[in-house]
PDB file of N, CA and C in Angstrom:
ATOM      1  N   UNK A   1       0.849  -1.157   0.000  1.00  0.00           N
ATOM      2  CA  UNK A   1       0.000   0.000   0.000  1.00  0.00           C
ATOM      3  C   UNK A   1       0.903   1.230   0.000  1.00  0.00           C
ATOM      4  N   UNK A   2       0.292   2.453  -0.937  1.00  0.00           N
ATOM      5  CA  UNK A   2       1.264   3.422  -0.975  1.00  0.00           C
ATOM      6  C   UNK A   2       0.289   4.482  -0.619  1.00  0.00           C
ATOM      7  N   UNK A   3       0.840   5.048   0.710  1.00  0.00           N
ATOM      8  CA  UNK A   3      -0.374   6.722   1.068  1.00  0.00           C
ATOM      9  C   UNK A   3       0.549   7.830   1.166  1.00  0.00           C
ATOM     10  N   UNK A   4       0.227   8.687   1.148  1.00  0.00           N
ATOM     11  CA  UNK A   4       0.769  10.029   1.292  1.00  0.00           C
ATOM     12  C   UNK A   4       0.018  10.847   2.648  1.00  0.00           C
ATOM     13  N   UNK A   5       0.616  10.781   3.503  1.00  0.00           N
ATOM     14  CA  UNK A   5       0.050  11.634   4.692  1.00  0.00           C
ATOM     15  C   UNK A   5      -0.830  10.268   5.219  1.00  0.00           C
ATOM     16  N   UNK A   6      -2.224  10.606   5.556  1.00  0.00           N
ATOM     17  CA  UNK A   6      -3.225   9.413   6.088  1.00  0.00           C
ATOM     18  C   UNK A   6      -4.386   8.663   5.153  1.00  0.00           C
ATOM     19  N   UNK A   7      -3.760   9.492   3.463  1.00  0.00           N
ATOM     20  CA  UNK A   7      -4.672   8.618   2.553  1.00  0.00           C
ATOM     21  C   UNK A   7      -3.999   7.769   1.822  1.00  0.00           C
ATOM     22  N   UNK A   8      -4.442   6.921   1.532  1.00  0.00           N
ATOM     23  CA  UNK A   8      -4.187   5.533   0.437  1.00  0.00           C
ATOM     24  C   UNK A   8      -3.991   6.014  -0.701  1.00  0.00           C
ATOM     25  N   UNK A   9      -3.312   5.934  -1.506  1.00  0.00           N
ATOM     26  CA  UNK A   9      -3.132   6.418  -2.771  1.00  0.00           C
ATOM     27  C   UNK A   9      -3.055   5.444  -3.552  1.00  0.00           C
ATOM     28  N   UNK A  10      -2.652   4.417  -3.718  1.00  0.00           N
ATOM     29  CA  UNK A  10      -2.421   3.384  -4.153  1.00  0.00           C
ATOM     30  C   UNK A  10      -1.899   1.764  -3.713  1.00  0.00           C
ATOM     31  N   UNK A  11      -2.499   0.728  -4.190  1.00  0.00           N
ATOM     32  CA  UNK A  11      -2.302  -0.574  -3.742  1.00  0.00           C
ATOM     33  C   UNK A  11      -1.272  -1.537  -4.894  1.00  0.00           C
ATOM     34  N   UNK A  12      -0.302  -2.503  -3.897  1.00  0.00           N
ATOM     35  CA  UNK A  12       0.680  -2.852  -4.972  1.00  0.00           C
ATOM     36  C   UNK A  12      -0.056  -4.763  -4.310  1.00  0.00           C
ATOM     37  N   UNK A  13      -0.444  -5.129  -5.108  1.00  0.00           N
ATOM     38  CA  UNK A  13      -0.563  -6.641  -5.558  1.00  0.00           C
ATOM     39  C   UNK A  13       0.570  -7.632  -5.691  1.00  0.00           C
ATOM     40  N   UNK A  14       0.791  -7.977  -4.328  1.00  0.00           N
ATOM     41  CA  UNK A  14       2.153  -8.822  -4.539  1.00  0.00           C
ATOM     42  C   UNK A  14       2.070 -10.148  -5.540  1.00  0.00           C
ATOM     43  N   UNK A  15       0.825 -10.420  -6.056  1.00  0.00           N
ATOM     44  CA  UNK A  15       0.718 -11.723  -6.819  1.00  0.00           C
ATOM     45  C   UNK A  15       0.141 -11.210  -7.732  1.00  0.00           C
ATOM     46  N   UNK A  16       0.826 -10.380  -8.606  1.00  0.00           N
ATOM     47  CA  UNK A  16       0.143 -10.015  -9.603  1.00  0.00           C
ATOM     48  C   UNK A  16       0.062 -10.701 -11.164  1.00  0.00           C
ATOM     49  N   UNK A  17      -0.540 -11.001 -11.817  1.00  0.00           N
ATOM     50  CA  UNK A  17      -0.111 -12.229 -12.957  1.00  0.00           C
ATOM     51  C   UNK A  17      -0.739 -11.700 -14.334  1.00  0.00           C
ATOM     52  N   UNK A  18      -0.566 -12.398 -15.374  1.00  0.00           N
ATOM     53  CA  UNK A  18      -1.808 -12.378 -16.565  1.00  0.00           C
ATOM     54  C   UNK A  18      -2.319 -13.240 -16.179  1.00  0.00           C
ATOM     55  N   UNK A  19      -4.258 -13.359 -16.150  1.00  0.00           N
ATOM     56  CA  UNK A  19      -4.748 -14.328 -16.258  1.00  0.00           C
ATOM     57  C   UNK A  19      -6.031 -13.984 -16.406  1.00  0.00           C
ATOM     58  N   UNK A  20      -6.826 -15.125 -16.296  1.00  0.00           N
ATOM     59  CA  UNK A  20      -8.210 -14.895 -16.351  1.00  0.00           C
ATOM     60  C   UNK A  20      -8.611 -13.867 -15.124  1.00  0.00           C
ATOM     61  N   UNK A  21      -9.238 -13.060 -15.226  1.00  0.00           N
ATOM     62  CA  UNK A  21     -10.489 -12.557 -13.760  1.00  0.00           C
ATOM     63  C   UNK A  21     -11.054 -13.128 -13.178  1.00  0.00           C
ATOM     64  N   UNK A  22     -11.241 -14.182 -13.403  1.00  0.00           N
ATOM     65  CA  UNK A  22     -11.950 -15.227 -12.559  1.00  0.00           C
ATOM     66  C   UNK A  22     -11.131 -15.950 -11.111  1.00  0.00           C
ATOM     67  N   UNK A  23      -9.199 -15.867 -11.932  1.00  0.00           N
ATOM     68  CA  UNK A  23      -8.889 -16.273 -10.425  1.00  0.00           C
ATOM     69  C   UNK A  23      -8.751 -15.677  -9.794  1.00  0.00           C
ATOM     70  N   UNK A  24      -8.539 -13.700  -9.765  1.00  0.00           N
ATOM     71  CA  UNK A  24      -8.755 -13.014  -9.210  1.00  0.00           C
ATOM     72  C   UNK A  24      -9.995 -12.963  -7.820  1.00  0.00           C
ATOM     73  N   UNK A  25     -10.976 -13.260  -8.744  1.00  0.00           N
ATOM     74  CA  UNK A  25     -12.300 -13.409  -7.966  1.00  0.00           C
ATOM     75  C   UNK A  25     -11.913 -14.333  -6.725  1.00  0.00           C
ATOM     76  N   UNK A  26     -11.742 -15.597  -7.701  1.00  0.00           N
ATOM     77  CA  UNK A  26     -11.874 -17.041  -6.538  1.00  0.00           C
ATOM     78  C   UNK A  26     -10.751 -16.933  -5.288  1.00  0.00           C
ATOM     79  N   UNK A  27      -9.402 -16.309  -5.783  1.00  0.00           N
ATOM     80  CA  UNK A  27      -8.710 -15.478  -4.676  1.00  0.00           C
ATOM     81  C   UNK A  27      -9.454 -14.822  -3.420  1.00  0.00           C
ATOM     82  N   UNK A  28     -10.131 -14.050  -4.150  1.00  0.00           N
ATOM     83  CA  UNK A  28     -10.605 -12.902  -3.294  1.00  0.00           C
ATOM     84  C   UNK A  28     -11.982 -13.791  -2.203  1.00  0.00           C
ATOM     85  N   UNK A  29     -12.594 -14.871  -3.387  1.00  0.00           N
ATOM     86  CA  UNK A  29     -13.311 -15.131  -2.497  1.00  0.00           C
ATOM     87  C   UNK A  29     -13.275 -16.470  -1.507  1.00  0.00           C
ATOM     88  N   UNK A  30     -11.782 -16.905  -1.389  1.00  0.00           N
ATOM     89  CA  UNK A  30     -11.104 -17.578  -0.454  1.00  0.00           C
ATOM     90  C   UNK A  30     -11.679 -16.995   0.603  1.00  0.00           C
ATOM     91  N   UNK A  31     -11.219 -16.116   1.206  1.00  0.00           N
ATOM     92  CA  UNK A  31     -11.078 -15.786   2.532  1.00  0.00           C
ATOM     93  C   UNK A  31     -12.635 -14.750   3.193  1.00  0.00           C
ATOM     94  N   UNK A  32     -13.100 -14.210   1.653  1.00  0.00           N
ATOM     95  CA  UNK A  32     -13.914 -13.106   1.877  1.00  0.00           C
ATOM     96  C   UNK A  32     -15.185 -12.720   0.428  1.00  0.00           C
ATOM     97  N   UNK A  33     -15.774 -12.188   0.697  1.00  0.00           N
ATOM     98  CA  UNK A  33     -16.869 -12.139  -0.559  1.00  0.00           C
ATOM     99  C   UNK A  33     -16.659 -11.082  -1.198  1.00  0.00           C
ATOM    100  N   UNK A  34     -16.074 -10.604  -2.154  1.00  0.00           N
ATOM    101  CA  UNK A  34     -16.243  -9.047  -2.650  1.00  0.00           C
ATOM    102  C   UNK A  34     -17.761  -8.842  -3.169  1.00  0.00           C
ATOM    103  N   UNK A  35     -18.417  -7.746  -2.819  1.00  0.00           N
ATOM    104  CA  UNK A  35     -19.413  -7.000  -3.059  1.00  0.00           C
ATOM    105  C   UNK A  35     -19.924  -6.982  -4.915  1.00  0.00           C
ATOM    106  N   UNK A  36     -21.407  -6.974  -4.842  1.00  0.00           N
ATOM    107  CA  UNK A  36     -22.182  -7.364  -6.346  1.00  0.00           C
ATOM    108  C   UNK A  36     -20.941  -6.564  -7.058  1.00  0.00           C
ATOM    109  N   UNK A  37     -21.249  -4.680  -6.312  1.00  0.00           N
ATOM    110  CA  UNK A  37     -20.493  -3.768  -7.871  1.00  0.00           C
ATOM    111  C   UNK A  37     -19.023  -4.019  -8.003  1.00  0.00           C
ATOM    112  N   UNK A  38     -18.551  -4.478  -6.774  1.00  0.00           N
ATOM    113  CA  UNK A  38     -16.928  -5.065  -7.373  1.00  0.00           C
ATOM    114  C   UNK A  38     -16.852  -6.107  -8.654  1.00  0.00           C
ATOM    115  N   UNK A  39     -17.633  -7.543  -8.333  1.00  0.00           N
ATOM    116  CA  UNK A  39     -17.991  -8.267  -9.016  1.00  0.00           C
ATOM    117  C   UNK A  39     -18.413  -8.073 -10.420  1.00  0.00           C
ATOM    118  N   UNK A  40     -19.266  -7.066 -10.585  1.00  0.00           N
ATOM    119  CA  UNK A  40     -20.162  -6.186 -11.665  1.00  0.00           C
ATOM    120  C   UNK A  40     -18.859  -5.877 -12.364  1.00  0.00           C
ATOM    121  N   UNK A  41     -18.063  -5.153 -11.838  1.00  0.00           N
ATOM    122  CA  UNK A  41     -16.882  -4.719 -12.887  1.00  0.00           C
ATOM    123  C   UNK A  41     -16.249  -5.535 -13.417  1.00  0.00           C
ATOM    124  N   UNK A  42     -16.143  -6.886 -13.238  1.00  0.00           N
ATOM    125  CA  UNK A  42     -15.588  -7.799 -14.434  1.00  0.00           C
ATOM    126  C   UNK A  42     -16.340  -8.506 -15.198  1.00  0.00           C
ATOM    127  N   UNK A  43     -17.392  -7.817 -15.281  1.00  0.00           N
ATOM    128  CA  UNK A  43     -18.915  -8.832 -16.416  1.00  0.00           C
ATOM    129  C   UNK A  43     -19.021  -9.644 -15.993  1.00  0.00           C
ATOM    130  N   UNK A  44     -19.773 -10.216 -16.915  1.00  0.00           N
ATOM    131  CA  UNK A  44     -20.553 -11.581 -16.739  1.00  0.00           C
ATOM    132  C   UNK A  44     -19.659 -12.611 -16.301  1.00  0.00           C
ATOM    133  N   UNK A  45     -19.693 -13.693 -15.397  1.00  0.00           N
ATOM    134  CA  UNK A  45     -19.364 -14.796 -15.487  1.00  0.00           C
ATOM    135  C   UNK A  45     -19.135 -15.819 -16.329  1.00  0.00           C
ATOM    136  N   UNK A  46     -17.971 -16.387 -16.922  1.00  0.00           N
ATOM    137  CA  UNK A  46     -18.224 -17.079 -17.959  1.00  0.00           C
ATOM    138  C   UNK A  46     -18.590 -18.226 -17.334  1.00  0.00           C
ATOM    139  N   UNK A  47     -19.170 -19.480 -18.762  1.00  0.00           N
ATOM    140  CA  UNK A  47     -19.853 -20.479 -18.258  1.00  0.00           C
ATOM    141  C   UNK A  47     -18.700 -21.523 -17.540  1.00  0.00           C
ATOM    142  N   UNK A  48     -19.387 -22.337 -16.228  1.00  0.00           N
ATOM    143  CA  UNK A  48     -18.335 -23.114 -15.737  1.00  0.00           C
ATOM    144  C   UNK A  48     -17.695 -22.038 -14.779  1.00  0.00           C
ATOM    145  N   UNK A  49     -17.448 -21.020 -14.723  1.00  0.00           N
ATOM    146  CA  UNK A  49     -16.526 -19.935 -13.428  1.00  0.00           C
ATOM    147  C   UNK A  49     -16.807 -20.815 -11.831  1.00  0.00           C
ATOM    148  N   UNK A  50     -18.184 -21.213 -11.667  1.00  0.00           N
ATOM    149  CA  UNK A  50     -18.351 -21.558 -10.300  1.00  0.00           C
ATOM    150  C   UNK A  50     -17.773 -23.327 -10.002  1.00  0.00           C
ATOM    151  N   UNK A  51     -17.644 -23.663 -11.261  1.00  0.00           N
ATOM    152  CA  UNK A  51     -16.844 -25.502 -11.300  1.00  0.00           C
ATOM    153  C   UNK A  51     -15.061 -25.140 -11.387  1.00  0.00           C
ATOM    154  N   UNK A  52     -14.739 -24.004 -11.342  1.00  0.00           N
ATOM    155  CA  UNK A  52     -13.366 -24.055 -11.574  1.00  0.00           C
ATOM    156  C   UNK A  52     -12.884 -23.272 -10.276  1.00  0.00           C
ATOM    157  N   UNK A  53     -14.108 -22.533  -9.656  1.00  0.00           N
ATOM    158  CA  UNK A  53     -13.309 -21.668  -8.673  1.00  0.00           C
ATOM    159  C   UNK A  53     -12.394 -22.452  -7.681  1.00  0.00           C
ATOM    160  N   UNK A  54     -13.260 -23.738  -7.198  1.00  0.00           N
ATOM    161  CA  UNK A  54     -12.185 -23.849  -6.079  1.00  0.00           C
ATOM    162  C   UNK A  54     -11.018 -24.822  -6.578  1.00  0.00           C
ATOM    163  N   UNK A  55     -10.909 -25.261  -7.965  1.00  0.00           N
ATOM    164  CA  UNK A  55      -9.709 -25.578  -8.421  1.00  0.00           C
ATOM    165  C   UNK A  55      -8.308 -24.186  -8.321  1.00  0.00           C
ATOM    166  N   UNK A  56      -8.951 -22.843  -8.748  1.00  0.00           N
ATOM    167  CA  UNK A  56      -8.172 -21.923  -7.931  1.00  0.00           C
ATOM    168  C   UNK A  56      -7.624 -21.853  -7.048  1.00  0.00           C
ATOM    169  N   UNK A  57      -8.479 -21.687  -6.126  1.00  0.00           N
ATOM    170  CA  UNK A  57      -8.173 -21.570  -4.207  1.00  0.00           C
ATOM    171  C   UNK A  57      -7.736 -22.820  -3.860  1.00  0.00           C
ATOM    172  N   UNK A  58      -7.426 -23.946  -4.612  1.00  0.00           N
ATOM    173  CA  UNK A  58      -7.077 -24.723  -3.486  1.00  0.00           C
ATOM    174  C   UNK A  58      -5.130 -24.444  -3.581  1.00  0.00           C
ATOM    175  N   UNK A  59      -4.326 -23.701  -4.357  1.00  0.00           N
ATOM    176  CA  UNK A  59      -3.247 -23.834  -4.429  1.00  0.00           C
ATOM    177  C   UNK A  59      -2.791 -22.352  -3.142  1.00  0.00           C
ATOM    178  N   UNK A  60      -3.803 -21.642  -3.058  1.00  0.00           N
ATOM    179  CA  UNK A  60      -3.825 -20.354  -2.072  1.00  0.00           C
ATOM    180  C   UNK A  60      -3.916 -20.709  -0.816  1.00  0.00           C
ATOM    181  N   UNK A  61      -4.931 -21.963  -0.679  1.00  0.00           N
ATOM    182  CA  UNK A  61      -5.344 -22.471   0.606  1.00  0.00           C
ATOM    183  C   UNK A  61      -4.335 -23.528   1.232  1.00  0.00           C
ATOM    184  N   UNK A  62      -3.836 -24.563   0.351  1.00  0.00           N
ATOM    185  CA  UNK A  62      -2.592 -25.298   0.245  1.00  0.00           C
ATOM    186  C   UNK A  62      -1.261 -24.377   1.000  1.00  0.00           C
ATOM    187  N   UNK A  63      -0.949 -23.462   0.219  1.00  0.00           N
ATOM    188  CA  UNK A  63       0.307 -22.522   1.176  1.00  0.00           C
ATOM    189  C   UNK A  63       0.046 -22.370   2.761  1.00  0.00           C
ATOM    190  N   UNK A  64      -1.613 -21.870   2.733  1.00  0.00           N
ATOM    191  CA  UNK A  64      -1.867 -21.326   4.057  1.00  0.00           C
ATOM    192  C   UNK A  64      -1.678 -22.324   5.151  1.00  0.00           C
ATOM    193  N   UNK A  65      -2.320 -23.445   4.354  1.00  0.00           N
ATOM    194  CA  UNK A  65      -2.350 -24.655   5.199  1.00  0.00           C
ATOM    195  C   UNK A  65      -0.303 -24.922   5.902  1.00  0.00           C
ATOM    196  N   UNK A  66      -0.019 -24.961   4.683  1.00  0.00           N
ATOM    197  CA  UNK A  66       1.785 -25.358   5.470  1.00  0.00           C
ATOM    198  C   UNK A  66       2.476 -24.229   6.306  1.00  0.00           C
ATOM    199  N   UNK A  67       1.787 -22.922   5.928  1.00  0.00           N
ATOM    200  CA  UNK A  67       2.879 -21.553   6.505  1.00  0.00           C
ATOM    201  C   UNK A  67       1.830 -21.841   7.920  1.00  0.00           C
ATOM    202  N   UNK A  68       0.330 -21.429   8.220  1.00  0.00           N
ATOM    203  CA  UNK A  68      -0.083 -21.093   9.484  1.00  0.00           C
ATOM    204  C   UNK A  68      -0.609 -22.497   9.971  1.00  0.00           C
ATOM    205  N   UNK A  69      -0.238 -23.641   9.492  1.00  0.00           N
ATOM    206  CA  UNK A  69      -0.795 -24.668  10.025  1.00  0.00           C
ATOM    207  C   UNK A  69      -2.336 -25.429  10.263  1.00  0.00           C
ATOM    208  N   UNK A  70      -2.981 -26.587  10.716  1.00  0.00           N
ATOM    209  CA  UNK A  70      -3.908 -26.833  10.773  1.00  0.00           C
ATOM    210  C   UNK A  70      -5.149 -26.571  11.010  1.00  0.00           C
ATOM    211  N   UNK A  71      -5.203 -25.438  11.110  1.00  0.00           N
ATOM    212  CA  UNK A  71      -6.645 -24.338  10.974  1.00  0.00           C
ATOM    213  C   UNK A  71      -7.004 -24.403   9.489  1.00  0.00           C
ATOM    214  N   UNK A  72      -6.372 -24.333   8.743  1.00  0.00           N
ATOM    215  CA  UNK A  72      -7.047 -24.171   7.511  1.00  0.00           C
ATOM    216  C   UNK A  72      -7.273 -25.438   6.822  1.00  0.00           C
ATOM    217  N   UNK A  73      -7.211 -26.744   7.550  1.00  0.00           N
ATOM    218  CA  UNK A  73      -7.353 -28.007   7.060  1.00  0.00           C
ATOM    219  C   UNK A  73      -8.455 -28.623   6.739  1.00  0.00           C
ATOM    220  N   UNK A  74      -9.349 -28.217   7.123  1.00  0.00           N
ATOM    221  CA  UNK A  74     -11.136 -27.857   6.983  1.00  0.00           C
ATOM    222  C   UNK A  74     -11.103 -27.245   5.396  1.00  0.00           C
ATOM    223  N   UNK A  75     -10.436 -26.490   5.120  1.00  0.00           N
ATOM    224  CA  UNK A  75     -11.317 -25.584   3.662  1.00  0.00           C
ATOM    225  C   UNK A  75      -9.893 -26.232   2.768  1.00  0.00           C
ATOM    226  N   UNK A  76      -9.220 -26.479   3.020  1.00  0.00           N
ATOM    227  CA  UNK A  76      -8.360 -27.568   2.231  1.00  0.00           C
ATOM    228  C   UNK A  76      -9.113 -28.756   1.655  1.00  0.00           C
ATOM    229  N   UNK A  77      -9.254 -29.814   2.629  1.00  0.00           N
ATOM    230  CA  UNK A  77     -10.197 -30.495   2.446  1.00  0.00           C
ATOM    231  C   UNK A  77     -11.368 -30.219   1.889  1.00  0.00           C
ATOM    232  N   UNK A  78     -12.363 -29.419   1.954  1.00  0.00           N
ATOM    233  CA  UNK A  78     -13.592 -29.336   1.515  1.00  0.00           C
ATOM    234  C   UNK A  78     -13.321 -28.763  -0.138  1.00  0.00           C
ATOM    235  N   UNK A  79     -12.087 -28.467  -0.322  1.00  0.00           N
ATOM    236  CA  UNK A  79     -11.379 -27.689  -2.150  1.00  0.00           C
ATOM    237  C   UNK A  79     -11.222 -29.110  -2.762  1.00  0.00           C
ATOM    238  N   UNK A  80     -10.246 -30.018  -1.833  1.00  0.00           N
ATOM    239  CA  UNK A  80     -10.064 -31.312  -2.647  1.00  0.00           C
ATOM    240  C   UNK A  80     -11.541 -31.871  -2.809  1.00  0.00           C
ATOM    241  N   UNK A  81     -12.441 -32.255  -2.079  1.00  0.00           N
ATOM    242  CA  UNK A  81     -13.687 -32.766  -2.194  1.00  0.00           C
ATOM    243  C   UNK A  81     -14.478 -31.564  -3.583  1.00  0.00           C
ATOM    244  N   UNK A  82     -14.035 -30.899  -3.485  1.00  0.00           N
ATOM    245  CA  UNK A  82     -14.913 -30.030  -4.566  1.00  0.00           C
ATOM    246  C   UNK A  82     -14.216 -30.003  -6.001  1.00  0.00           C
ATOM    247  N   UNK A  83     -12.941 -30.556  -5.706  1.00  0.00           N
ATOM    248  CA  UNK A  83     -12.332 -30.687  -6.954  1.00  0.00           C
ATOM    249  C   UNK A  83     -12.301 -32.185  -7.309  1.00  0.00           C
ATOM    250  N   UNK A  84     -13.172 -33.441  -6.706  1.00  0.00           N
ATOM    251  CA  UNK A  84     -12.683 -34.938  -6.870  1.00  0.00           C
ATOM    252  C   UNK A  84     -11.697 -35.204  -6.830  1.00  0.00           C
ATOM    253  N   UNK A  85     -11.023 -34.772  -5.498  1.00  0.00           N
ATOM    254  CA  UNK A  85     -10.111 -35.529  -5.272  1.00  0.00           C
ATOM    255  C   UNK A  85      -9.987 -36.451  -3.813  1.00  0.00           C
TER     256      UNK A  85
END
């Protein structure tokens, strides 16, 4: 995050990539829900977005799982089950 005085001026994205918007989303909605008009700003959903999301998150959730340990072994698990595995 970059502010000047006590405002935000700008945000730096340490994982920043080319890719679809969609893993953006499924990122974001790991941990948290972003709001309709956030959502709204990347159009429509393409078809299939909600069968691939947690093939996303499970490589986000995977890290979390080894850096902060067995708290996150619950939504690990429930990514592999959502991905057949």
């Amino acid at each position: 995050m970059l502010a000047e005085g006590a405002q935000v001026t700008a945000l730096i994205d340490p994982a920043c990539y080319f890719g679809p918007g969609e893993v953006d989303l499924a990122m974001l909605a790991l941990f948290d829900r972003p709001g309709s008009e956030f959502r709204a700003g990347y159009g429509p959903p393409e078809p299939g977005e909600a069968d691939r999301r947690p093939l996303y998150q499970l490589w986000p959730a995977l890290v979390h799982l080894r850096l902060f340990g067995s708290g996150d072994r619950a939504l690990v698990e429930r990514l592999l089950g959502a991905v057949g595995v």
